[in-house]
PDB file of N, CA and C in Angstrom:
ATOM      1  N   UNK A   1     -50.019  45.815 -95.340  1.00  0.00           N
ATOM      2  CA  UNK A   1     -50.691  45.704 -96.622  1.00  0.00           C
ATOM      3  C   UNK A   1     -51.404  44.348 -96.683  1.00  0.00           C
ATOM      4  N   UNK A   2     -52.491  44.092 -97.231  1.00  0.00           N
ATOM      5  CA  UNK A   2     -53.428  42.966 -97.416  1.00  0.00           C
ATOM      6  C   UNK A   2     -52.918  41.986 -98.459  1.00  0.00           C
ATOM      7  N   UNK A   3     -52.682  40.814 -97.978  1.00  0.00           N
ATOM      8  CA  UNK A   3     -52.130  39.778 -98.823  1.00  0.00           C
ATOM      9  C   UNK A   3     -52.782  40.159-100.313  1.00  0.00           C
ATOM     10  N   UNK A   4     -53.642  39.799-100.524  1.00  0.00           N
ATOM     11  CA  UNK A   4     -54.667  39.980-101.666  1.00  0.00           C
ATOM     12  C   UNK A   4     -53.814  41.340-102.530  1.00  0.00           C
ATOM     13  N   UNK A   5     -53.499  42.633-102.081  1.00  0.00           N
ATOM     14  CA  UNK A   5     -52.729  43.748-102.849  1.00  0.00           C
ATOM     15  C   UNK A   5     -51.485  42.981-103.128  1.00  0.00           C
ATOM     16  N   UNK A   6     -50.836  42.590-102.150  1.00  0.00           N
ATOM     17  CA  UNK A   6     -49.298  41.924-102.297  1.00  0.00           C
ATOM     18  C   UNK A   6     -49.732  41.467-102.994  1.00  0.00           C
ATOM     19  N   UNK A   7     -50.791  40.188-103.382  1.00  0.00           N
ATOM     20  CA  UNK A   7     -50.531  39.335-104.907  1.00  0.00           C
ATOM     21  C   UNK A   7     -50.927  40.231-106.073  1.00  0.00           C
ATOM     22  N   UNK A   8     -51.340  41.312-105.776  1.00  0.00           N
ATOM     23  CA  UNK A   8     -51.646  41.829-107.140  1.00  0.00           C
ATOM     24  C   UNK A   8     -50.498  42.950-107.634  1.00  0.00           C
ATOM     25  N   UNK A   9     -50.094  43.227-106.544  1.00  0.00           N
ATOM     26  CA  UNK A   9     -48.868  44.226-106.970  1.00  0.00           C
ATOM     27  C   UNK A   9     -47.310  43.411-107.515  1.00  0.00           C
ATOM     28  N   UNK A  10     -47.531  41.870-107.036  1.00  0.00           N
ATOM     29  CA  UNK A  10     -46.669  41.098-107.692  1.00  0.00           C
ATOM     30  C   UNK A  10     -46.727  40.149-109.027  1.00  0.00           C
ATOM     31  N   UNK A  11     -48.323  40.194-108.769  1.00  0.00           N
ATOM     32  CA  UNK A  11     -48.788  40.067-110.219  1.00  0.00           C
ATOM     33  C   UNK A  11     -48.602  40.629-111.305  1.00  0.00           C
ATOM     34  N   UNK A  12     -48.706  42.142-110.940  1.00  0.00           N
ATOM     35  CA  UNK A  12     -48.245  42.872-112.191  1.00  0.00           C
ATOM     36  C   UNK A  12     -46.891  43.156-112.719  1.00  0.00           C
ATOM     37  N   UNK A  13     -45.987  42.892-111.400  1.00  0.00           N
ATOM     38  CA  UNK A  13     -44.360  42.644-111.821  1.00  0.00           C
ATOM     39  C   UNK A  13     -44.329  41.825-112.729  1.00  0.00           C
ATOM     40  N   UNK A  14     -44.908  40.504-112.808  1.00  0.00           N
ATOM     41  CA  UNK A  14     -44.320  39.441-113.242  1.00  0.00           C
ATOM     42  C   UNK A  14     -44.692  39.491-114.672  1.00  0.00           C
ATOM     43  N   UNK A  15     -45.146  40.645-114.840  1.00  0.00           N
ATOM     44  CA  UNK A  15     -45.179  41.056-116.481  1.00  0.00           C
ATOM     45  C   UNK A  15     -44.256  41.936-116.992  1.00  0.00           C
ATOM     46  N   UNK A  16     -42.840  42.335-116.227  1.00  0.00           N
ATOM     47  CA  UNK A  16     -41.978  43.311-116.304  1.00  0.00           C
ATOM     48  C   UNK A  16     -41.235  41.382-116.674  1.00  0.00           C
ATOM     49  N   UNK A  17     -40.534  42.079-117.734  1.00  0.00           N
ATOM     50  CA  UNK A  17     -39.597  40.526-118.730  1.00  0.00           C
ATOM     51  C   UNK A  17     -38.244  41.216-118.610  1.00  0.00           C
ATOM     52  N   UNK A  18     -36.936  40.381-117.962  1.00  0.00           N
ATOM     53  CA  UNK A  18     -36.050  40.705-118.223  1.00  0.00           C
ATOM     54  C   UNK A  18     -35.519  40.971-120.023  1.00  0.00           C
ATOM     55  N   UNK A  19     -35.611  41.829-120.605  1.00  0.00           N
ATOM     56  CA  UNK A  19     -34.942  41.712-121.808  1.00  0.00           C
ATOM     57  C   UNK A  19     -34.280  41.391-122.021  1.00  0.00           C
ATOM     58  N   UNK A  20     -32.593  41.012-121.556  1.00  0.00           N
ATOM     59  CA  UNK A  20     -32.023  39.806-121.931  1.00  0.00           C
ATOM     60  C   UNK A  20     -32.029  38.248-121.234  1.00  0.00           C
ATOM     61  N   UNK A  21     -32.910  37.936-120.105  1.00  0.00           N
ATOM     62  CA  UNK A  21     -32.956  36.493-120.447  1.00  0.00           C
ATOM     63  C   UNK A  21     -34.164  36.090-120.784  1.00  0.00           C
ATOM     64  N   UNK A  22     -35.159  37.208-121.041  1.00  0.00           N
ATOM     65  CA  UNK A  22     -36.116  36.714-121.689  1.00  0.00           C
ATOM     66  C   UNK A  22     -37.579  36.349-120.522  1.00  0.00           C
ATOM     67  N   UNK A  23     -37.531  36.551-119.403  1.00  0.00           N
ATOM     68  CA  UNK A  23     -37.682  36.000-118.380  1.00  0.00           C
ATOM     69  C   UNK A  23     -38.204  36.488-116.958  1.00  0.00           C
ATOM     70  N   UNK A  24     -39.429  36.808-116.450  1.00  0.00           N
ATOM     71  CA  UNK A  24     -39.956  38.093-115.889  1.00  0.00           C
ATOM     72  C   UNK A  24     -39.319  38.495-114.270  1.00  0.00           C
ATOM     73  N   UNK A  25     -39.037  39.379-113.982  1.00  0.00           N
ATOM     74  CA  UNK A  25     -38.045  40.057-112.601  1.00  0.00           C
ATOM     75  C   UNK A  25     -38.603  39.186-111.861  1.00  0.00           C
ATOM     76  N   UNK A  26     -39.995  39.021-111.465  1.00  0.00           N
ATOM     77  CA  UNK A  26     -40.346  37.733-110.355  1.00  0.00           C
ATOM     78  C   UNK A  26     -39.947  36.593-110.102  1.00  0.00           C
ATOM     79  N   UNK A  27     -39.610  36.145-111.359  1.00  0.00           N
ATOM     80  CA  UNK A  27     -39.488  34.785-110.971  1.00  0.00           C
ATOM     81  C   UNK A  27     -38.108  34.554-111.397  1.00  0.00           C
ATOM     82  N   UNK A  28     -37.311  35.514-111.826  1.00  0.00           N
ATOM     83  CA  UNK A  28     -35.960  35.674-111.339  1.00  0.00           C
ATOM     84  C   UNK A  28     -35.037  36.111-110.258  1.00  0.00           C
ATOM     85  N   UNK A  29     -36.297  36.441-109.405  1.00  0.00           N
ATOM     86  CA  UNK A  29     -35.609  37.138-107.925  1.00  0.00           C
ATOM     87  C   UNK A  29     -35.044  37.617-107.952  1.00  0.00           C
ATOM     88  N   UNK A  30     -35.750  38.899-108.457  1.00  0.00           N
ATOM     89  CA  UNK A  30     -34.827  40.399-108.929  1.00  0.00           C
ATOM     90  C   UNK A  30     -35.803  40.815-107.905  1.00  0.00           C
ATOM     91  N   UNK A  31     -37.352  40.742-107.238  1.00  0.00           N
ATOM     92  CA  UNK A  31     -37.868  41.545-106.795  1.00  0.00           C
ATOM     93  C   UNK A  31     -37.402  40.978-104.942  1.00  0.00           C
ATOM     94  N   UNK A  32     -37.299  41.910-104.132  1.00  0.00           N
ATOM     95  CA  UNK A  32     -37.012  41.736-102.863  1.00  0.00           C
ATOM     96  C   UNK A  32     -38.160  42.144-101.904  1.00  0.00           C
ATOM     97  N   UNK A  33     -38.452  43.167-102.061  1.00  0.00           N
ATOM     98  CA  UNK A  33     -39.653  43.638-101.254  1.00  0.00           C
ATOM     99  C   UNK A  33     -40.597  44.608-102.919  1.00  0.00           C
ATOM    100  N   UNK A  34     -41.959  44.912-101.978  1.00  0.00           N
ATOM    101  CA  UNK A  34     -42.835  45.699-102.340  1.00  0.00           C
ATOM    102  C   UNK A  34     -43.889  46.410-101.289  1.00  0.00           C
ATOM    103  N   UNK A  35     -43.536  47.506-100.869  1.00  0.00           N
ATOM    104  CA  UNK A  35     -43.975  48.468 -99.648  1.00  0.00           C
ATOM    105  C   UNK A  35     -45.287  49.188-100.896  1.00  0.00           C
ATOM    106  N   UNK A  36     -46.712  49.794-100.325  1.00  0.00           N
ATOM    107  CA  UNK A  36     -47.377  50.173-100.448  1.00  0.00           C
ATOM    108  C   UNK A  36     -47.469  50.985 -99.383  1.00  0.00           C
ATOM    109  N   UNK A  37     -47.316  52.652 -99.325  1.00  0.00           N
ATOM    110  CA  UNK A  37     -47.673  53.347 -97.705  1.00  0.00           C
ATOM    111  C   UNK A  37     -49.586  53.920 -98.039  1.00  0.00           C
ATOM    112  N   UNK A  38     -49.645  54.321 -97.389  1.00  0.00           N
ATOM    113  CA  UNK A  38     -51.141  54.749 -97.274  1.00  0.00           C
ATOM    114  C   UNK A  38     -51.397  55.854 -98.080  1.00  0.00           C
ATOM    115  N   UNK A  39     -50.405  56.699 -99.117  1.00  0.00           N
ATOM    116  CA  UNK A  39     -50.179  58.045 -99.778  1.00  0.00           C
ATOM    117  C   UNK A  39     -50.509  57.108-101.157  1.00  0.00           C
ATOM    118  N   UNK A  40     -50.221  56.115-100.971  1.00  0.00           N
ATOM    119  CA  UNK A  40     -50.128  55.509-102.743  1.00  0.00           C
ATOM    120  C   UNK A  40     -49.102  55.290-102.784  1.00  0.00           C
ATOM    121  N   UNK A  41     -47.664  55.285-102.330  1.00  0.00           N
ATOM    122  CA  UNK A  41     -46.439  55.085-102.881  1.00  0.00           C
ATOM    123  C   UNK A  41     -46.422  53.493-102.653  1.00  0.00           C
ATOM    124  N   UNK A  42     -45.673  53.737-104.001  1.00  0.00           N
ATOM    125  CA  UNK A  42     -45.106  51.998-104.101  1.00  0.00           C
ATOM    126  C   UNK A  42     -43.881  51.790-104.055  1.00  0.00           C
ATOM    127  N   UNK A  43     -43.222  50.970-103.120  1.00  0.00           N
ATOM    128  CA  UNK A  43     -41.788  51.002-103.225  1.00  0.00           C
ATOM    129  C   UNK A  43     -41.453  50.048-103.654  1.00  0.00           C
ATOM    130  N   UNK A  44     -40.966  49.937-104.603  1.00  0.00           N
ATOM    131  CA  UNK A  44     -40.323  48.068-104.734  1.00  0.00           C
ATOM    132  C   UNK A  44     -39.001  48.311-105.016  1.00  0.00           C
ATOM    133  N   UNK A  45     -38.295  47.456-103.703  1.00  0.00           N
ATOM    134  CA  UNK A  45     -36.858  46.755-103.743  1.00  0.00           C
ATOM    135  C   UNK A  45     -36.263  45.834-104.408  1.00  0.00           C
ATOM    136  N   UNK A  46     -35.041  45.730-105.268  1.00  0.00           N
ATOM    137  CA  UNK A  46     -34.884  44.935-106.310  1.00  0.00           C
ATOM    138  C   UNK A  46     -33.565  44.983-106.786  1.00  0.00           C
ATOM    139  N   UNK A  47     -33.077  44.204-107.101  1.00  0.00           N
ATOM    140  CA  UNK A  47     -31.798  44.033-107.580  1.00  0.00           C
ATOM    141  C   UNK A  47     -31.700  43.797-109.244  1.00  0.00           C
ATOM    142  N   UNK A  48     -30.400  43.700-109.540  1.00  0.00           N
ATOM    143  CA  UNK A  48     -30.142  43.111-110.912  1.00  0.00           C
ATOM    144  C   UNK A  48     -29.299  42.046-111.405  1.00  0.00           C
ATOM    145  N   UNK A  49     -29.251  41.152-112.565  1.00  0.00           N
ATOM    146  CA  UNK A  49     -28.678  40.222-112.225  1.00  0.00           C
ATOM    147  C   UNK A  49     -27.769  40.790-112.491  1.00  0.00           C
ATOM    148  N   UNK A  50     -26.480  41.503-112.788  1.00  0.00           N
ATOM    149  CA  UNK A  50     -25.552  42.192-112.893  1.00  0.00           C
ATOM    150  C   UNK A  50     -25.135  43.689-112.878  1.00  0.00           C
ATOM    151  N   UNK A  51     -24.316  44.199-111.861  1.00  0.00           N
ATOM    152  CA  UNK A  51     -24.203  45.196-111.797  1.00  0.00           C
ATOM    153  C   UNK A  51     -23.328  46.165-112.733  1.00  0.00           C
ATOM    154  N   UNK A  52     -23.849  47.543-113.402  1.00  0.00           N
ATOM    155  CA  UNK A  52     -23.822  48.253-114.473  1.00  0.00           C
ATOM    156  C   UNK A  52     -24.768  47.413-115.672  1.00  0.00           C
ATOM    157  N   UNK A  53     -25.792  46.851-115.000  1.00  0.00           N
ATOM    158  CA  UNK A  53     -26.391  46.590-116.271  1.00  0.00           C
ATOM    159  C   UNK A  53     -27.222  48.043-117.258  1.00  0.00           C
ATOM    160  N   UNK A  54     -26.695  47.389-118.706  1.00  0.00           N
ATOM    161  CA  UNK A  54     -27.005  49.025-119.447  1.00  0.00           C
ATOM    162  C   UNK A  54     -28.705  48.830-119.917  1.00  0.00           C
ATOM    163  N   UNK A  55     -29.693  47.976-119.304  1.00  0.00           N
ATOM    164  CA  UNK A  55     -30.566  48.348-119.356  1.00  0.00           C
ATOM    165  C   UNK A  55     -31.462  48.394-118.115  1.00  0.00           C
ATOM    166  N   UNK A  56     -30.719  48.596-117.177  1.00  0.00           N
ATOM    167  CA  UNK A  56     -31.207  49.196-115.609  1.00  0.00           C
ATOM    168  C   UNK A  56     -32.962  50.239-115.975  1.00  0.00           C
ATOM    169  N   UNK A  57     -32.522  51.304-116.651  1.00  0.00           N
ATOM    170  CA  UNK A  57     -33.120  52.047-116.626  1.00  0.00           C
ATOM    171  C   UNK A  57     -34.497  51.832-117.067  1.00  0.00           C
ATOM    172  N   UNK A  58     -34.346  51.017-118.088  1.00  0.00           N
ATOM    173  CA  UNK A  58     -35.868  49.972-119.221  1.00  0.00           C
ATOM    174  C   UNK A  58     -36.222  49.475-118.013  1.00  0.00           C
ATOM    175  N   UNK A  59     -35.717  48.446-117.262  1.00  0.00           N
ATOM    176  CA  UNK A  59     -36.386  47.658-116.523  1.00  0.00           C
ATOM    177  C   UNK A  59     -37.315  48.218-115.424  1.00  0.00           C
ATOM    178  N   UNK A  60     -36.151  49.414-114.616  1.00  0.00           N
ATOM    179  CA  UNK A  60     -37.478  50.820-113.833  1.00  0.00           C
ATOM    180  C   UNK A  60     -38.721  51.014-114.942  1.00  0.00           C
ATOM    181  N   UNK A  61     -38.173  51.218-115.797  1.00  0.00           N
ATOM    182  CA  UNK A  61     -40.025  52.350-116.300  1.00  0.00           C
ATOM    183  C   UNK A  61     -40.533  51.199-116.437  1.00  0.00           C
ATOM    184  N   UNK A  62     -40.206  49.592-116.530  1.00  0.00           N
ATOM    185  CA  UNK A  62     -41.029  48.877-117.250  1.00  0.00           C
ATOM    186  C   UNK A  62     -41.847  48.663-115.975  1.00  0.00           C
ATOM    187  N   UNK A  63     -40.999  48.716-114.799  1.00  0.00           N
ATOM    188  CA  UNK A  63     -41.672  48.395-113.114  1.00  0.00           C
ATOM    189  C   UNK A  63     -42.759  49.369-112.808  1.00  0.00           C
ATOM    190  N   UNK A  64     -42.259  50.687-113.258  1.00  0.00           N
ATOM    191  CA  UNK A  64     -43.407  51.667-113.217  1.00  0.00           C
ATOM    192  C   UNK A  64     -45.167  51.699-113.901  1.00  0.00           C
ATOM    193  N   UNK A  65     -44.546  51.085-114.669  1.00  0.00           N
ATOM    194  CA  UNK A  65     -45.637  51.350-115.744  1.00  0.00           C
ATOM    195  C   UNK A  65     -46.942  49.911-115.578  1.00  0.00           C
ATOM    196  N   UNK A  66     -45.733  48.734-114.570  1.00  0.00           N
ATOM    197  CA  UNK A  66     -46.364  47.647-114.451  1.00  0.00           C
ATOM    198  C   UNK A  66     -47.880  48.032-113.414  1.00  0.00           C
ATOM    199  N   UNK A  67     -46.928  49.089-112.816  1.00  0.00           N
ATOM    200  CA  UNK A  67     -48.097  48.895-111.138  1.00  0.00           C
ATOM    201  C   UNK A  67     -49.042  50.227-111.508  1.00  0.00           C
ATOM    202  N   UNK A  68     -48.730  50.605-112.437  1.00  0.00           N
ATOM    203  CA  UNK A  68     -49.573  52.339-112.307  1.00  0.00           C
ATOM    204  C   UNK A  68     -51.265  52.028-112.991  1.00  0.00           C
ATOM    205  N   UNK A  69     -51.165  50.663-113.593  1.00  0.00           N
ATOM    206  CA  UNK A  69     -52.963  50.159-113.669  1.00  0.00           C
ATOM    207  C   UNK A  69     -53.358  49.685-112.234  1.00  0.00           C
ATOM    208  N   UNK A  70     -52.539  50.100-111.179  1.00  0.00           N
ATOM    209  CA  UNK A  70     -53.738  49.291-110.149  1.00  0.00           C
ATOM    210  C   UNK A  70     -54.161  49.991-109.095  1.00  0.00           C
ATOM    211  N   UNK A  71     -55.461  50.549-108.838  1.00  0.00           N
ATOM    212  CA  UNK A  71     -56.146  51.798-108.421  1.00  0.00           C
ATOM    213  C   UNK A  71     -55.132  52.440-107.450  1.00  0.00           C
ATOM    214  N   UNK A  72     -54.655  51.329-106.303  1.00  0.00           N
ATOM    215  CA  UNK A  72     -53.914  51.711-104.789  1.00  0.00           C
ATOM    216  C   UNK A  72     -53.103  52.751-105.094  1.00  0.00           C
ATOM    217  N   UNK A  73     -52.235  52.767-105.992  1.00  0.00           N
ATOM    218  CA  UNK A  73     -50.715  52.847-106.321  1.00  0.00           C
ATOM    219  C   UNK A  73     -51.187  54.544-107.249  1.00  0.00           C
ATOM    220  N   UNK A  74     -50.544  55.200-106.748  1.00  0.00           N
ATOM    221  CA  UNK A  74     -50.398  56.739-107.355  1.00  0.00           C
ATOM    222  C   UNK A  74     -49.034  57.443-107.447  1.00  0.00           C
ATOM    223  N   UNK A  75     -48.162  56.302-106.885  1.00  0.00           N
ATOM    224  CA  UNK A  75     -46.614  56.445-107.807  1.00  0.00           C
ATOM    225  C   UNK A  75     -45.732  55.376-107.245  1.00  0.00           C
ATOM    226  N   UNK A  76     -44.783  54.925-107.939  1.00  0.00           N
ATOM    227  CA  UNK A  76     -43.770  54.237-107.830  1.00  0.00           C
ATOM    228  C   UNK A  76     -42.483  54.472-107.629  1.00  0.00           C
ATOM    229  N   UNK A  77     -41.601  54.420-106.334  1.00  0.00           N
ATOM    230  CA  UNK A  77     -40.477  54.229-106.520  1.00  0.00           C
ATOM    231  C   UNK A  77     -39.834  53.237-106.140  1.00  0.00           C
ATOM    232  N   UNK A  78     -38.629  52.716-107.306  1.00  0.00           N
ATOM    233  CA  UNK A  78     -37.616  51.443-107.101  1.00  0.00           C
ATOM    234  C   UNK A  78     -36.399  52.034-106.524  1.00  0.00           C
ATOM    235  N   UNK A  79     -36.100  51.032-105.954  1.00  0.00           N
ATOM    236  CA  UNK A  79     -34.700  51.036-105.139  1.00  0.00           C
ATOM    237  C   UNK A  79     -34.234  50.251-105.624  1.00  0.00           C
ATOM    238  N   UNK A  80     -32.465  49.726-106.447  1.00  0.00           N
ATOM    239  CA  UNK A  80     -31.699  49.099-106.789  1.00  0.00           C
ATOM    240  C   UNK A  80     -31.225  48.729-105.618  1.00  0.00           C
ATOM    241  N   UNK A  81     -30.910  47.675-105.711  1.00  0.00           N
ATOM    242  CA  UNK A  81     -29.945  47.710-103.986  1.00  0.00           C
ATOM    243  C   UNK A  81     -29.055  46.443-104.758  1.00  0.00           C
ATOM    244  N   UNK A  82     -27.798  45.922-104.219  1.00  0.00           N
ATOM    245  CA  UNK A  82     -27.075  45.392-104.726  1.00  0.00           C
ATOM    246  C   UNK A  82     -26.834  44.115-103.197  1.00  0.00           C
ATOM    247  N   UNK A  83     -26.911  44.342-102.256  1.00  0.00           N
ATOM    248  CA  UNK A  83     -27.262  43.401-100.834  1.00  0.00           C
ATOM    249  C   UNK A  83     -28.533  43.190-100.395  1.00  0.00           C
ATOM    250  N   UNK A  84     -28.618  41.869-100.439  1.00  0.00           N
ATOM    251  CA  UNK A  84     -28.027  40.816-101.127  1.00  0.00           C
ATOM    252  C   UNK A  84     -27.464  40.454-102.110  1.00  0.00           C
ATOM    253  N   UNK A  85     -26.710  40.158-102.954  1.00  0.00           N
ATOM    254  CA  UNK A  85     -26.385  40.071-104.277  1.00  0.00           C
ATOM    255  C   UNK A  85     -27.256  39.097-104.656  1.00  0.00           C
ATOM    256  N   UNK A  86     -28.019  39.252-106.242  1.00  0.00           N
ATOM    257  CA  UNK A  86     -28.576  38.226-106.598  1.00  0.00           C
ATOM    258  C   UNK A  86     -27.445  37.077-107.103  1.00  0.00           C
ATOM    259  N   UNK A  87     -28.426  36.014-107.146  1.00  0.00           N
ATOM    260  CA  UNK A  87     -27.927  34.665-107.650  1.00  0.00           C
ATOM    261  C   UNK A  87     -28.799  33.936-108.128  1.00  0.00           C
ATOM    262  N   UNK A  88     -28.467  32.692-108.576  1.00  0.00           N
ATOM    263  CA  UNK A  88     -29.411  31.516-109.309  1.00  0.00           C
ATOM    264  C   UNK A  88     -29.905  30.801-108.495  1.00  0.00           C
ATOM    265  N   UNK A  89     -29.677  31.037-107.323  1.00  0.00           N
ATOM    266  CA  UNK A  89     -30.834  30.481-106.632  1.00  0.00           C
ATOM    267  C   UNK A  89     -32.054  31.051-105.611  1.00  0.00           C
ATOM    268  N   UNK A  90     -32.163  32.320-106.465  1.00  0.00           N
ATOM    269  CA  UNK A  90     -33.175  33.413-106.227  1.00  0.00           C
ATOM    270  C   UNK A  90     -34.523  32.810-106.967  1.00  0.00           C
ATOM    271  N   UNK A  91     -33.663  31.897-108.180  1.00  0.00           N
ATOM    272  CA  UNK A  91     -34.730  32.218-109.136  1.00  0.00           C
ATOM    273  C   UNK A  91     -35.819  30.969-108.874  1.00  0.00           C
ATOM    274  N   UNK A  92     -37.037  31.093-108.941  1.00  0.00           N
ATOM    275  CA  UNK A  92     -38.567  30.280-109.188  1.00  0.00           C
ATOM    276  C   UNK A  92     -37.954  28.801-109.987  1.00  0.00           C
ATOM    277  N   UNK A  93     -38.322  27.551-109.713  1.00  0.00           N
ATOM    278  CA  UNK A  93     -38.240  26.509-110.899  1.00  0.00           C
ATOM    279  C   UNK A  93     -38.611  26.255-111.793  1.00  0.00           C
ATOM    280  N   UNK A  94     -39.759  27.742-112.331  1.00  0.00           N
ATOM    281  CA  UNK A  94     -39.783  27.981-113.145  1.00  0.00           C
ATOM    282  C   UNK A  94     -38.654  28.507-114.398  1.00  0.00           C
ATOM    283  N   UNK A  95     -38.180  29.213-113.646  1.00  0.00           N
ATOM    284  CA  UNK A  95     -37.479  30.374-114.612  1.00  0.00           C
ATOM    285  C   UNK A  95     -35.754  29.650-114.680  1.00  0.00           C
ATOM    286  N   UNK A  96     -35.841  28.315-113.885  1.00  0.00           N
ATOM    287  CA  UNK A  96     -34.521  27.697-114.178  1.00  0.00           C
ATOM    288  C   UNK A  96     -34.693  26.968-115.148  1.00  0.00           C
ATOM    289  N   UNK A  97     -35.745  25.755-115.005  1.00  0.00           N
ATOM    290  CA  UNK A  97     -36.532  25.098-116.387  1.00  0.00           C
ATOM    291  C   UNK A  97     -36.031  25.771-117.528  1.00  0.00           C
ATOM    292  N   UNK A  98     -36.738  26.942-117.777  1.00  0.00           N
ATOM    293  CA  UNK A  98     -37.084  28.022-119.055  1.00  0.00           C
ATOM    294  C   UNK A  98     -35.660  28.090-119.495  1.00  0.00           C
ATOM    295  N   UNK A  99     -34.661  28.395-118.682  1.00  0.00           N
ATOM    296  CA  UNK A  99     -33.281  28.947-118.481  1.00  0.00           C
ATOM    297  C   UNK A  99     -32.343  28.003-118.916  1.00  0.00           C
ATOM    298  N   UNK A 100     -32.367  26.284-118.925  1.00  0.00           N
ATOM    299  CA  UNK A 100     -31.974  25.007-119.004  1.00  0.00           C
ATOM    300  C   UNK A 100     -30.899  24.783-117.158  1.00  0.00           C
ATOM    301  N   UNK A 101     -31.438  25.416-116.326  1.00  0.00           N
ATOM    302  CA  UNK A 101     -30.432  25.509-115.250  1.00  0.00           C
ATOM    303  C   UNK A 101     -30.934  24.504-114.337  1.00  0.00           C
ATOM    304  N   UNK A 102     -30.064  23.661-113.864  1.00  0.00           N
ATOM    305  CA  UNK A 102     -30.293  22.624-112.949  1.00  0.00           C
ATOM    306  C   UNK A 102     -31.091  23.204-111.960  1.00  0.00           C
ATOM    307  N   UNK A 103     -32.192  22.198-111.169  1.00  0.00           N
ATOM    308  CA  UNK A 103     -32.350  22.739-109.870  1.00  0.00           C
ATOM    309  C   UNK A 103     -31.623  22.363-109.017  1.00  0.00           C
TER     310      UNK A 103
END
């Protein structure tokens, strides 16, 4: 995939906001990969910051709905994956700032 798609298909993640910390999946290093195949599928790999989180499901459609404005992409599927486990030091220095979390 062409750098240039990768930034735009991660561009549009970073408008998917965790609802409870307030705080977008990118730059919380929730996102792991993002596969584009030549059919249109979008795969994006991704974790959560806690497992049984009860708004898992919001955060998919919100992933869906992020990438489905951008011509390439003619469907989306996420994969939860739990390995690696996320942590706080996944996250951007941005989103620790925002967060009050040491770097």
């Amino acid at each position: 995939m062409e750098d240039a798609l990768q930034e735009n298909l991660m561009g549009a993640l970073e408008n998917v906001i965790d609802p409870e910390l307030g705080i977008d999946i990118v730059n919380l290093g929730l996102i792991y990969g993002v596969n584009l195949n030549d059919e249109g599928l979008a795969t994006v790999t991704m974790t959560l910051t806690a497992m049984g989180c009860p708004l898992a499901g919001h955060i998919e459609q919100d992933v869906k709905r992020a990438l489905e404005d951008i011509p390439e992409v003619k469907e989306t599927e996420v994969n939860i994956v739990w390995s690696p486990p996320w942590n706080k030091d996944r996250m951007s220095r941005y989103a620790k700032i925002a967060l009050g979390i040491p770097d």
